[in-house]
PDB file of N, CA and C in Angstrom:
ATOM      1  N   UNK A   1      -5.047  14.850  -7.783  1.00  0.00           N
ATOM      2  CA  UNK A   1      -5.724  15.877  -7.012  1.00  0.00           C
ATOM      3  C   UNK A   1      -6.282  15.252  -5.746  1.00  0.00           C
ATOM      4  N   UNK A   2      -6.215  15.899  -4.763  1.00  0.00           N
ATOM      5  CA  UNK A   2      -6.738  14.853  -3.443  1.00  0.00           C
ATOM      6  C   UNK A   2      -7.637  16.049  -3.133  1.00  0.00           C
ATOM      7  N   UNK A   3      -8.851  15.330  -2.709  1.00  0.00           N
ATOM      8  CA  UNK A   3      -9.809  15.796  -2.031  1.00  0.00           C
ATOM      9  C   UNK A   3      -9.854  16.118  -0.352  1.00  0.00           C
ATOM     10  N   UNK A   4     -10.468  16.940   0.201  1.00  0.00           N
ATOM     11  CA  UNK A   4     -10.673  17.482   1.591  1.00  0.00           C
ATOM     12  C   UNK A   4     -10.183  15.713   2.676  1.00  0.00           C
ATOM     13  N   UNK A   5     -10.284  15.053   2.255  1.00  0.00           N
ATOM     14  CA  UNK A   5      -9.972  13.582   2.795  1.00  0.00           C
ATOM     15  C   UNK A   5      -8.618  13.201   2.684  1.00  0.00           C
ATOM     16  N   UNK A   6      -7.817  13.566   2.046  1.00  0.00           N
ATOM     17  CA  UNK A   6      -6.640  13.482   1.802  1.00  0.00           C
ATOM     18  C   UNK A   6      -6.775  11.998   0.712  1.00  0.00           C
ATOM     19  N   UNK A   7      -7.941  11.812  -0.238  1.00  0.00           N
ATOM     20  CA  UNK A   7      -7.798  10.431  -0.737  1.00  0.00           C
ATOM     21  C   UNK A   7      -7.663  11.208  -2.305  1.00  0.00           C
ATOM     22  N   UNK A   8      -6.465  10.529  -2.758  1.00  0.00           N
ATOM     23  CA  UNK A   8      -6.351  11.061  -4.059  1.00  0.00           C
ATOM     24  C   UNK A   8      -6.541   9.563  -5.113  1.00  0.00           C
ATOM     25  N   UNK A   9      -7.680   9.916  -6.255  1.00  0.00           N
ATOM     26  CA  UNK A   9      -8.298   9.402  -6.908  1.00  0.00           C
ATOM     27  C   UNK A   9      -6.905   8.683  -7.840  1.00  0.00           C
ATOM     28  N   UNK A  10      -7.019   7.029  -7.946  1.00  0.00           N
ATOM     29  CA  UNK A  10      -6.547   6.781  -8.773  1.00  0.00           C
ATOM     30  C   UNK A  10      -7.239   6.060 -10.181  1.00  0.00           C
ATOM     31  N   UNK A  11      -6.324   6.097 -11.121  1.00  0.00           N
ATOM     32  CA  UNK A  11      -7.203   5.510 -12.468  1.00  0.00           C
ATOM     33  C   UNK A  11      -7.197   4.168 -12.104  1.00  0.00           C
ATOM     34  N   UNK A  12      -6.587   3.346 -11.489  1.00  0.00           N
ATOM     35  CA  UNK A  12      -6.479   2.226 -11.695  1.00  0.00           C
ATOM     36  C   UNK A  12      -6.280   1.898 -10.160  1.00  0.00           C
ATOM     37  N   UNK A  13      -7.564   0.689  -9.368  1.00  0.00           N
ATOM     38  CA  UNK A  13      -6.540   0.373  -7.494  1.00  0.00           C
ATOM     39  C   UNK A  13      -7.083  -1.269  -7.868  1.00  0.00           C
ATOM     40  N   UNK A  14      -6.602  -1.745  -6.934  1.00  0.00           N
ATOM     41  CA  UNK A  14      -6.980  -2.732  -6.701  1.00  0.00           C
ATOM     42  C   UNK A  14      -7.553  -2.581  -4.952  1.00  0.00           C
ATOM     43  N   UNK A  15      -8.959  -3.415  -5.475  1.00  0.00           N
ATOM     44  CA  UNK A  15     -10.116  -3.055  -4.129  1.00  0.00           C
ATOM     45  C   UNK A  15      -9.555  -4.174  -3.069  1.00  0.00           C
ATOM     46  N   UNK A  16      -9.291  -4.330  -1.568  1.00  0.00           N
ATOM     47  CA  UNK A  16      -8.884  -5.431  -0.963  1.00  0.00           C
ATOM     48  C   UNK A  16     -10.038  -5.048   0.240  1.00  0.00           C
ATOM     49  N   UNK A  17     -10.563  -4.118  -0.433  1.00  0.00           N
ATOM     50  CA  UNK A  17     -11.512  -3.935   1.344  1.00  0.00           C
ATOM     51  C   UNK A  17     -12.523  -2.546   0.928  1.00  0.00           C
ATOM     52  N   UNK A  18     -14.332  -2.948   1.793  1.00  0.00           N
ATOM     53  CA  UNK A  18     -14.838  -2.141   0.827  1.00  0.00           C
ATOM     54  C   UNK A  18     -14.731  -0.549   1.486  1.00  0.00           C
ATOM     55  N   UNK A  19     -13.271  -0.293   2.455  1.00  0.00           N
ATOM     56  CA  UNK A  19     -12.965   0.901   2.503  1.00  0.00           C
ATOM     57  C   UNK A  19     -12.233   1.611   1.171  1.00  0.00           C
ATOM     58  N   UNK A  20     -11.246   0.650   0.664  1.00  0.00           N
ATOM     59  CA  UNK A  20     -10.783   0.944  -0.579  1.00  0.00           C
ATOM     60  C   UNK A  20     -11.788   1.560  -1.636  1.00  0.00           C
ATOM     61  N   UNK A  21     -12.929   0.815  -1.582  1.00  0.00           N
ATOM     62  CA  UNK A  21     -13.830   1.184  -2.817  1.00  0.00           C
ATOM     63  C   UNK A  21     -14.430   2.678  -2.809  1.00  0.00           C
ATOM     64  N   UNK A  22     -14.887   2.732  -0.912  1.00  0.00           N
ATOM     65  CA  UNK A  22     -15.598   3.974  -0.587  1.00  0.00           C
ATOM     66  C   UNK A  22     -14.590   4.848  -1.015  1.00  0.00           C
ATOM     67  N   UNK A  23     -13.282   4.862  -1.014  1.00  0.00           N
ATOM     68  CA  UNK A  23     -12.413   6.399  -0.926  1.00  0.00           C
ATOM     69  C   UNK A  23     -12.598   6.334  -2.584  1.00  0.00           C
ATOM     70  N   UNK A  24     -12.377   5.488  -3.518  1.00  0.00           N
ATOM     71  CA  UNK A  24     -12.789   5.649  -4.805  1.00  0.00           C
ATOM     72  C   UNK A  24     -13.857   6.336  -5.342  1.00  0.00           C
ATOM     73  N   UNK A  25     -15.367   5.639  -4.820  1.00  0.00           N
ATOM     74  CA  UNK A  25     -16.111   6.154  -5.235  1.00  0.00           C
ATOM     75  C   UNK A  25     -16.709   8.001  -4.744  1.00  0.00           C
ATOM     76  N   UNK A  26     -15.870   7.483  -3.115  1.00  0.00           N
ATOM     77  CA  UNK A  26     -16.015   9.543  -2.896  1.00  0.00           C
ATOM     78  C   UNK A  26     -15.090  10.663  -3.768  1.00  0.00           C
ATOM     79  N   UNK A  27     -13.844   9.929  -3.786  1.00  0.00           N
ATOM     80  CA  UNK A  27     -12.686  10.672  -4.989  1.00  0.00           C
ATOM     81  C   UNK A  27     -13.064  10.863  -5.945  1.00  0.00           C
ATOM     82  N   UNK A  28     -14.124  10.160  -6.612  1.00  0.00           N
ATOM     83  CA  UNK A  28     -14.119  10.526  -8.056  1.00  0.00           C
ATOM     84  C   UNK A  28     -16.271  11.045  -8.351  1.00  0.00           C
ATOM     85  N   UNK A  29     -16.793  11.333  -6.884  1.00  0.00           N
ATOM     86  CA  UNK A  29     -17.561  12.176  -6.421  1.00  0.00           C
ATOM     87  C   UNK A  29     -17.294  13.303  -6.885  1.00  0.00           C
ATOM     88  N   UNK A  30     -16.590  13.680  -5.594  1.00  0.00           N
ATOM     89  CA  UNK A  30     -15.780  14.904  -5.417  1.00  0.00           C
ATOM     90  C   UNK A  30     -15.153  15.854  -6.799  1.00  0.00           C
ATOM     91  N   UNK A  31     -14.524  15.063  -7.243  1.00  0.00           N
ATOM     92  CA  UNK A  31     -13.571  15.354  -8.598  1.00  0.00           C
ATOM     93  C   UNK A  31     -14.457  15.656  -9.430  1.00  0.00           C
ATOM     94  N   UNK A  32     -16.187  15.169 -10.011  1.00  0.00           N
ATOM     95  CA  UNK A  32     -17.032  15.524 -10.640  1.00  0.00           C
ATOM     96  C   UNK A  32     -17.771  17.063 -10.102  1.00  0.00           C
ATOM     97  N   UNK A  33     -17.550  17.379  -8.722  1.00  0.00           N
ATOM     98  CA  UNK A  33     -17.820  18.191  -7.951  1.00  0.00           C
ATOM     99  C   UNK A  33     -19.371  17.864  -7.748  1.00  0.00           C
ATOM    100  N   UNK A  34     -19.842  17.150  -7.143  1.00  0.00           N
ATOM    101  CA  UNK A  34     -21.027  16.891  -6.922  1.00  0.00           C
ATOM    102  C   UNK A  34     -20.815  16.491  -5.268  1.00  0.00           C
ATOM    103  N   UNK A  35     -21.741  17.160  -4.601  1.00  0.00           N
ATOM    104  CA  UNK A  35     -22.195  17.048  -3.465  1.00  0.00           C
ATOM    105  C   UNK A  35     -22.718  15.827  -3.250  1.00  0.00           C
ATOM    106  N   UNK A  36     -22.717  15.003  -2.068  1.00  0.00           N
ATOM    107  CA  UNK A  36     -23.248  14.054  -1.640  1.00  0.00           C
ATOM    108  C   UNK A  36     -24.654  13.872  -1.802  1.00  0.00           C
ATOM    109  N   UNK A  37     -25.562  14.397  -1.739  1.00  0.00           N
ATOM    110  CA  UNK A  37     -26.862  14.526  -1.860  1.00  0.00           C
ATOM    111  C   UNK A  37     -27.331  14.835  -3.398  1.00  0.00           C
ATOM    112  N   UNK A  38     -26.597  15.653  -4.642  1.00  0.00           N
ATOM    113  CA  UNK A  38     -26.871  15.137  -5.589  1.00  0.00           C
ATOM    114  C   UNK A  38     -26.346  14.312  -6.302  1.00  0.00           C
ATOM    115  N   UNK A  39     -25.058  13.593  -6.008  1.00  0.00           N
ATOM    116  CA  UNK A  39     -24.798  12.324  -6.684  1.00  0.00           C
ATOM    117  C   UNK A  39     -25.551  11.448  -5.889  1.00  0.00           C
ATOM    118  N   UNK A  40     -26.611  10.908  -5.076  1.00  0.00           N
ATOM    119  CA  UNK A  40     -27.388  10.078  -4.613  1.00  0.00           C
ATOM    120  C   UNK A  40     -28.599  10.194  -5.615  1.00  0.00           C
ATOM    121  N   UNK A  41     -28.878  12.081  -5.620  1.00  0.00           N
ATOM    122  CA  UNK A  41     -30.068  11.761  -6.442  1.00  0.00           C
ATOM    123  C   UNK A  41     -30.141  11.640  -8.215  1.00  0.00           C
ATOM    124  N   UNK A  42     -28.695  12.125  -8.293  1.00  0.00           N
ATOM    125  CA  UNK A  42     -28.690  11.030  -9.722  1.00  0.00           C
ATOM    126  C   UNK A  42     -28.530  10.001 -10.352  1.00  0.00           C
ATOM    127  N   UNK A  43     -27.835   9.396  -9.167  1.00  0.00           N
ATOM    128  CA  UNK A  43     -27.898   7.947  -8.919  1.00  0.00           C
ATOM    129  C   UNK A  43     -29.309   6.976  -8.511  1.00  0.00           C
ATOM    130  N   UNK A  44     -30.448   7.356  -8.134  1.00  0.00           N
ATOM    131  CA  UNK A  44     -31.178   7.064  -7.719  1.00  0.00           C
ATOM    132  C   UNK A  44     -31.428   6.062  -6.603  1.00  0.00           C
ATOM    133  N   UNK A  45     -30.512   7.000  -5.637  1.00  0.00           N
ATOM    134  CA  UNK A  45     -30.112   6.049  -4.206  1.00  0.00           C
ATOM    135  C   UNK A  45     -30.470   6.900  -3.662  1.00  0.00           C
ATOM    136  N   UNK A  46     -30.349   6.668  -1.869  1.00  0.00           N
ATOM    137  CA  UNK A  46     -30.374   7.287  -1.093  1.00  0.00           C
ATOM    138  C   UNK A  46     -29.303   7.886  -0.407  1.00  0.00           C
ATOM    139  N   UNK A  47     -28.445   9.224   0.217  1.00  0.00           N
ATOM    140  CA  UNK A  47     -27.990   9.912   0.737  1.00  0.00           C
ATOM    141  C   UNK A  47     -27.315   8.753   1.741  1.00  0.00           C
ATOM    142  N   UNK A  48     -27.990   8.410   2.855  1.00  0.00           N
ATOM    143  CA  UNK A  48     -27.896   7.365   3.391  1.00  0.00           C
ATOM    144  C   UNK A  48     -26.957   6.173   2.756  1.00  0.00           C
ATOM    145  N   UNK A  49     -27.396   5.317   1.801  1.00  0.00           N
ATOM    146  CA  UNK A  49     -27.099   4.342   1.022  1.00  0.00           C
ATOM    147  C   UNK A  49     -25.461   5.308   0.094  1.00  0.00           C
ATOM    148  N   UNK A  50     -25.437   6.157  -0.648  1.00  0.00           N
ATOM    149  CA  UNK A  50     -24.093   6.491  -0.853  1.00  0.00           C
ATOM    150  C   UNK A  50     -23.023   6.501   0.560  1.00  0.00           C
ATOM    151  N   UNK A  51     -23.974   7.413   1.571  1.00  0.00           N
ATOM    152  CA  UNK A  51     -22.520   7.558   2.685  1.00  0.00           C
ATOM    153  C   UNK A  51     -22.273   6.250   3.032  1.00  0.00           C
ATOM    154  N   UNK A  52     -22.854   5.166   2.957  1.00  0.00           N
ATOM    155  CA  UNK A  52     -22.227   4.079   3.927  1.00  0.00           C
ATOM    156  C   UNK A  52     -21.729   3.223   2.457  1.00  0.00           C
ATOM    157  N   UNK A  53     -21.342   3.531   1.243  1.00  0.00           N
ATOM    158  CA  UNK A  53     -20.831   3.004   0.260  1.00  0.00           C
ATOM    159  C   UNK A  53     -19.439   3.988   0.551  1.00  0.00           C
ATOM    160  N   UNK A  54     -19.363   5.260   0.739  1.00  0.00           N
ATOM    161  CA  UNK A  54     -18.179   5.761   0.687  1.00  0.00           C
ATOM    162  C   UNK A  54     -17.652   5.697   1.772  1.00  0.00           C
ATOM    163  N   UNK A  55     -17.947   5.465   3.273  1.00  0.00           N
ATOM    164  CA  UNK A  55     -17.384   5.216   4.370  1.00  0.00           C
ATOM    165  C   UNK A  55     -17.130   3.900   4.227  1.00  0.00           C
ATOM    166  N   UNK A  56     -17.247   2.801   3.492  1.00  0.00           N
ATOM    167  CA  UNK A  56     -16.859   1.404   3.674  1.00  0.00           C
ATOM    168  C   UNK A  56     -17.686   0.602   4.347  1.00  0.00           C
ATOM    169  N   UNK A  57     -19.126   0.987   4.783  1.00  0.00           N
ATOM    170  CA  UNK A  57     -19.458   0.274   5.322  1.00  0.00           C
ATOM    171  C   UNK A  57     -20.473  -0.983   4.333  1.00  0.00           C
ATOM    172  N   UNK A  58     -20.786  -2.171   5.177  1.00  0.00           N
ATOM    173  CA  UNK A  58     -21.138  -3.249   4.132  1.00  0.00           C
ATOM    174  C   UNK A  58     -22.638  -3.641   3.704  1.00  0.00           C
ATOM    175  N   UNK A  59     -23.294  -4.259   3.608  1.00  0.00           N
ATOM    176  CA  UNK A  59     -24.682  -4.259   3.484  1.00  0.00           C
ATOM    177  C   UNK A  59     -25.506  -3.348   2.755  1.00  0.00           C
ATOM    178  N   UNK A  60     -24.368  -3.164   1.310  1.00  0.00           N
ATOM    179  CA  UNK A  60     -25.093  -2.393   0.336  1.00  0.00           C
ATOM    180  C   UNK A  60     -25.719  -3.643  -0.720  1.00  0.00           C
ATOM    181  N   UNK A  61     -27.062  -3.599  -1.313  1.00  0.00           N
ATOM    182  CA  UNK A  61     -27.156  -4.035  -2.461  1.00  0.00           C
ATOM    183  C   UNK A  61     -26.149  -4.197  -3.582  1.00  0.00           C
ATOM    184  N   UNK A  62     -26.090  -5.149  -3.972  1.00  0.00           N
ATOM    185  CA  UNK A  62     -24.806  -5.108  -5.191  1.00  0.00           C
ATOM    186  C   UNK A  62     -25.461  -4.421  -6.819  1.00  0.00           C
ATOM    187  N   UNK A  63     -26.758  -3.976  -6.902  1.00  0.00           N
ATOM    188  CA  UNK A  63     -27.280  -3.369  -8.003  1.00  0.00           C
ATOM    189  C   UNK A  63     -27.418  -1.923  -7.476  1.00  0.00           C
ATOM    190  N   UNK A  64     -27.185  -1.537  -6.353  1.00  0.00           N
ATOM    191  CA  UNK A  64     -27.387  -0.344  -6.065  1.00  0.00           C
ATOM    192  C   UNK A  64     -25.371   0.310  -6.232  1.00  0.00           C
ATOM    193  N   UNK A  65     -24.781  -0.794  -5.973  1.00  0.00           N
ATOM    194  CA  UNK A  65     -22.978  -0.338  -5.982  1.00  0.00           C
ATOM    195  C   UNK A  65     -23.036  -0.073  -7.226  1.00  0.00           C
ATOM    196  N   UNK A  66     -23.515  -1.264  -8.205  1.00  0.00           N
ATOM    197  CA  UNK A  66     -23.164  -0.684  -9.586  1.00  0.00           C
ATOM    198  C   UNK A  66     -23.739   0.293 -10.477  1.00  0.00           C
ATOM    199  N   UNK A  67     -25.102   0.690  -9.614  1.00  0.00           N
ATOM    200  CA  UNK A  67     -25.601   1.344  -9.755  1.00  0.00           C
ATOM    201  C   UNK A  67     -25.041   3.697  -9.709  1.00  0.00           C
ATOM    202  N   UNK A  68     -24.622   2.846  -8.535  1.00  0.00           N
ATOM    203  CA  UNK A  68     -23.410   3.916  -8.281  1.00  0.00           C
ATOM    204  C   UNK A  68     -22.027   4.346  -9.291  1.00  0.00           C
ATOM    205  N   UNK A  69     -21.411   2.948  -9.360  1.00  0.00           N
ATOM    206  CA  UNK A  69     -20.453   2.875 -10.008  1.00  0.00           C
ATOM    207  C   UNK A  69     -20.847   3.435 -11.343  1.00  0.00           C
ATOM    208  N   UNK A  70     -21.889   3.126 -12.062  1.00  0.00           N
ATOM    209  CA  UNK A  70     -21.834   3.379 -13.425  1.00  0.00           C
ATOM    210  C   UNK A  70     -22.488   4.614 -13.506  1.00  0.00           C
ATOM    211  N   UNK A  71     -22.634   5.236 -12.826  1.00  0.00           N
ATOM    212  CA  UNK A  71     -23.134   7.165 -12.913  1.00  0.00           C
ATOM    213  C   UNK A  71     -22.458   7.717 -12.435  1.00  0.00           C
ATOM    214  N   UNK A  72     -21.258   7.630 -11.692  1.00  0.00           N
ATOM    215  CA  UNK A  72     -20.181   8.561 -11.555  1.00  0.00           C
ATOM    216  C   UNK A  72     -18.639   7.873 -12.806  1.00  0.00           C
ATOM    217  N   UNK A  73     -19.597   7.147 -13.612  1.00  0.00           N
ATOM    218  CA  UNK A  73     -18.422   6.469 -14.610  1.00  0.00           C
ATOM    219  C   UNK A  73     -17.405   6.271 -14.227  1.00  0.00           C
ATOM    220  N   UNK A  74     -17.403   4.873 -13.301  1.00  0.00           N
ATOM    221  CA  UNK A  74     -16.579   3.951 -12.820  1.00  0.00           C
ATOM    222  C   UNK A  74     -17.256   2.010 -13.169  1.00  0.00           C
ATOM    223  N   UNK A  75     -16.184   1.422 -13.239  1.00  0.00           N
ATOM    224  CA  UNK A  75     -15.981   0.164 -13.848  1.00  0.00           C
ATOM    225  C   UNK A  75     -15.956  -0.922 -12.233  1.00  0.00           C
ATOM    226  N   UNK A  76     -16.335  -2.026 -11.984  1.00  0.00           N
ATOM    227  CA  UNK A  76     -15.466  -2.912 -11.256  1.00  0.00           C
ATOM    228  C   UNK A  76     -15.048  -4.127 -12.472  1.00  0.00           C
ATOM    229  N   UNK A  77     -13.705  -4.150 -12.049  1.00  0.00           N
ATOM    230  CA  UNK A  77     -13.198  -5.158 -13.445  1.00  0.00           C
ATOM    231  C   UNK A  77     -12.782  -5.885 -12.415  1.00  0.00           C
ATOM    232  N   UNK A  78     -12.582  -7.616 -12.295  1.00  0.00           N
ATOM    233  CA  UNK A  78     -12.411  -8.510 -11.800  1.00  0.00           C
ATOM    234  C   UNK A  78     -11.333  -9.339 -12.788  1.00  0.00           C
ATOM    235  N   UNK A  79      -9.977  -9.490 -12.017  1.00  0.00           N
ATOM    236  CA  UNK A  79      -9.087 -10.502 -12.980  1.00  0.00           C
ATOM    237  C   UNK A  79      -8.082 -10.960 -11.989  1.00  0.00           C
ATOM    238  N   UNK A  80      -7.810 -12.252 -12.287  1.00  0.00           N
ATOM    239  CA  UNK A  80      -7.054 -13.199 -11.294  1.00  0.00           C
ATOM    240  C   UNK A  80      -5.739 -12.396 -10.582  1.00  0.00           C
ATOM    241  N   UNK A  81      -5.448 -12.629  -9.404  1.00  0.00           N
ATOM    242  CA  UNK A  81      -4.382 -11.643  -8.906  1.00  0.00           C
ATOM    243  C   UNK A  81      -2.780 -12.100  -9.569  1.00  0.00           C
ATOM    244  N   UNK A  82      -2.962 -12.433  -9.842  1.00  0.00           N
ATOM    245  CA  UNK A  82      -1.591 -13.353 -11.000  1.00  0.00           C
ATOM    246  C   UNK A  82      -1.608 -12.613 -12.292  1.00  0.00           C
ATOM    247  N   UNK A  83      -2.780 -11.615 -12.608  1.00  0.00           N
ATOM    248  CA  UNK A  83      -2.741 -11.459 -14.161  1.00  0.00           C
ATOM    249  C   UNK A  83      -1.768 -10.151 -14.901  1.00  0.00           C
ATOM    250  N   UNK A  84      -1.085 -10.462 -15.223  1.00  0.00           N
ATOM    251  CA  UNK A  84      -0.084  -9.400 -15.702  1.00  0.00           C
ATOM    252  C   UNK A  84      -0.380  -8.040 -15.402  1.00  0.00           C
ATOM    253  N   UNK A  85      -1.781  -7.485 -16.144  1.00  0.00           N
ATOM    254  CA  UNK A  85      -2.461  -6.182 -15.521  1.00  0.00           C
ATOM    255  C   UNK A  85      -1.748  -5.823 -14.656  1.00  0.00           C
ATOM    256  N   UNK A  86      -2.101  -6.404 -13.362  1.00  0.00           N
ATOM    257  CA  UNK A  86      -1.773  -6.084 -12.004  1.00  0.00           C
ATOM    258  C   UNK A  86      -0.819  -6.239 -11.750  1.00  0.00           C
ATOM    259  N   UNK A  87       0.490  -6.409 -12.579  1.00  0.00           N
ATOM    260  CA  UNK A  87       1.265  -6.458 -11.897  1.00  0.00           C
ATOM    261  C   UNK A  87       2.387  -5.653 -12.312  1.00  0.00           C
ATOM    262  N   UNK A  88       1.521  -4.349 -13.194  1.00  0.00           N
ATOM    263  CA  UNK A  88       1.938  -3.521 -13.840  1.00  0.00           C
ATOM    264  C   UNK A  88       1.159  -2.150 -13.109  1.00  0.00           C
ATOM    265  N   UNK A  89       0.592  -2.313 -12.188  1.00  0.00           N
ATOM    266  CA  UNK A  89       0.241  -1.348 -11.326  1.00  0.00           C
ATOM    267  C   UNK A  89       0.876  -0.188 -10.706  1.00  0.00           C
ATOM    268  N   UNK A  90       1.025   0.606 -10.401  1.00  0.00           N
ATOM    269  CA  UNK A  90       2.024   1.254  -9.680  1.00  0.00           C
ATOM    270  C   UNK A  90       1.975   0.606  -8.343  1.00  0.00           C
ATOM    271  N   UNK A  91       3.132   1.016  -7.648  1.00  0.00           N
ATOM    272  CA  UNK A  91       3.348   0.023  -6.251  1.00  0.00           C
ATOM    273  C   UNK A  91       2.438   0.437  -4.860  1.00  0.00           C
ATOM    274  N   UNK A  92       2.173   1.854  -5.120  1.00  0.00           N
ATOM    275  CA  UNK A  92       0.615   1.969  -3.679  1.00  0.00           C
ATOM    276  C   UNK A  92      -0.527   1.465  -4.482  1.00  0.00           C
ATOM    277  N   UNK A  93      -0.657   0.838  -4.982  1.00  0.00           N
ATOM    278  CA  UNK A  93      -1.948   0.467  -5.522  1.00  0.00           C
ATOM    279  C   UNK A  93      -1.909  -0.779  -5.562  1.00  0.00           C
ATOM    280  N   UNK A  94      -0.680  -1.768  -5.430  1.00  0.00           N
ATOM    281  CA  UNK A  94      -0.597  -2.900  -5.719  1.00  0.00           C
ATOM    282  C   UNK A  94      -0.840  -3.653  -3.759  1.00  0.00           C
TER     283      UNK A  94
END
């Protein structure tokens, strides 16, 4: 399903840039149907602090990302770029 952005949510990306992450974490925003302003406030961030996590921009706290991440129930999993996983990816994601 792609959102008004044309970014369609995948189960599985590999992050190479923290624009990658922002279209994730707005895709799967969106897909919960939550407005920007209340996934901040159930997240217990700021409006501010989500948009510049979903635009890519940098100089977020790293307890406030995962903070994010884990209330719109999303994971960051970290594994060597060699590791089979990945290399079972589909090919826009790889």
């Amino acid at each position: 399903m792609n959102d008004s952005t044309g970014t369609k949510p995948s189960s599985v990306q590999i992050v190479r840039h923290t624009a990658d992450l922002g279209q994730q974490i707005r895709a799967h925003r969106k897909q919960q149907g939550l407005r920007i302003d209340d996934a901040a406030a159930l997240n217990n961030v700021s409006v501010d602090l989500l948009s510049r996590l979903e635009n890519g921009a940098g100089g977020v706290r790293t307890d406030k990302l995962f903070a994010v991440l884990d209330g719109l129930g999303l994971a960051l999993v970290i594994a060597p770029k060699d590791h089979d996983f990945l290399k079972h990816l589909p090919r826009d994601a790889a």
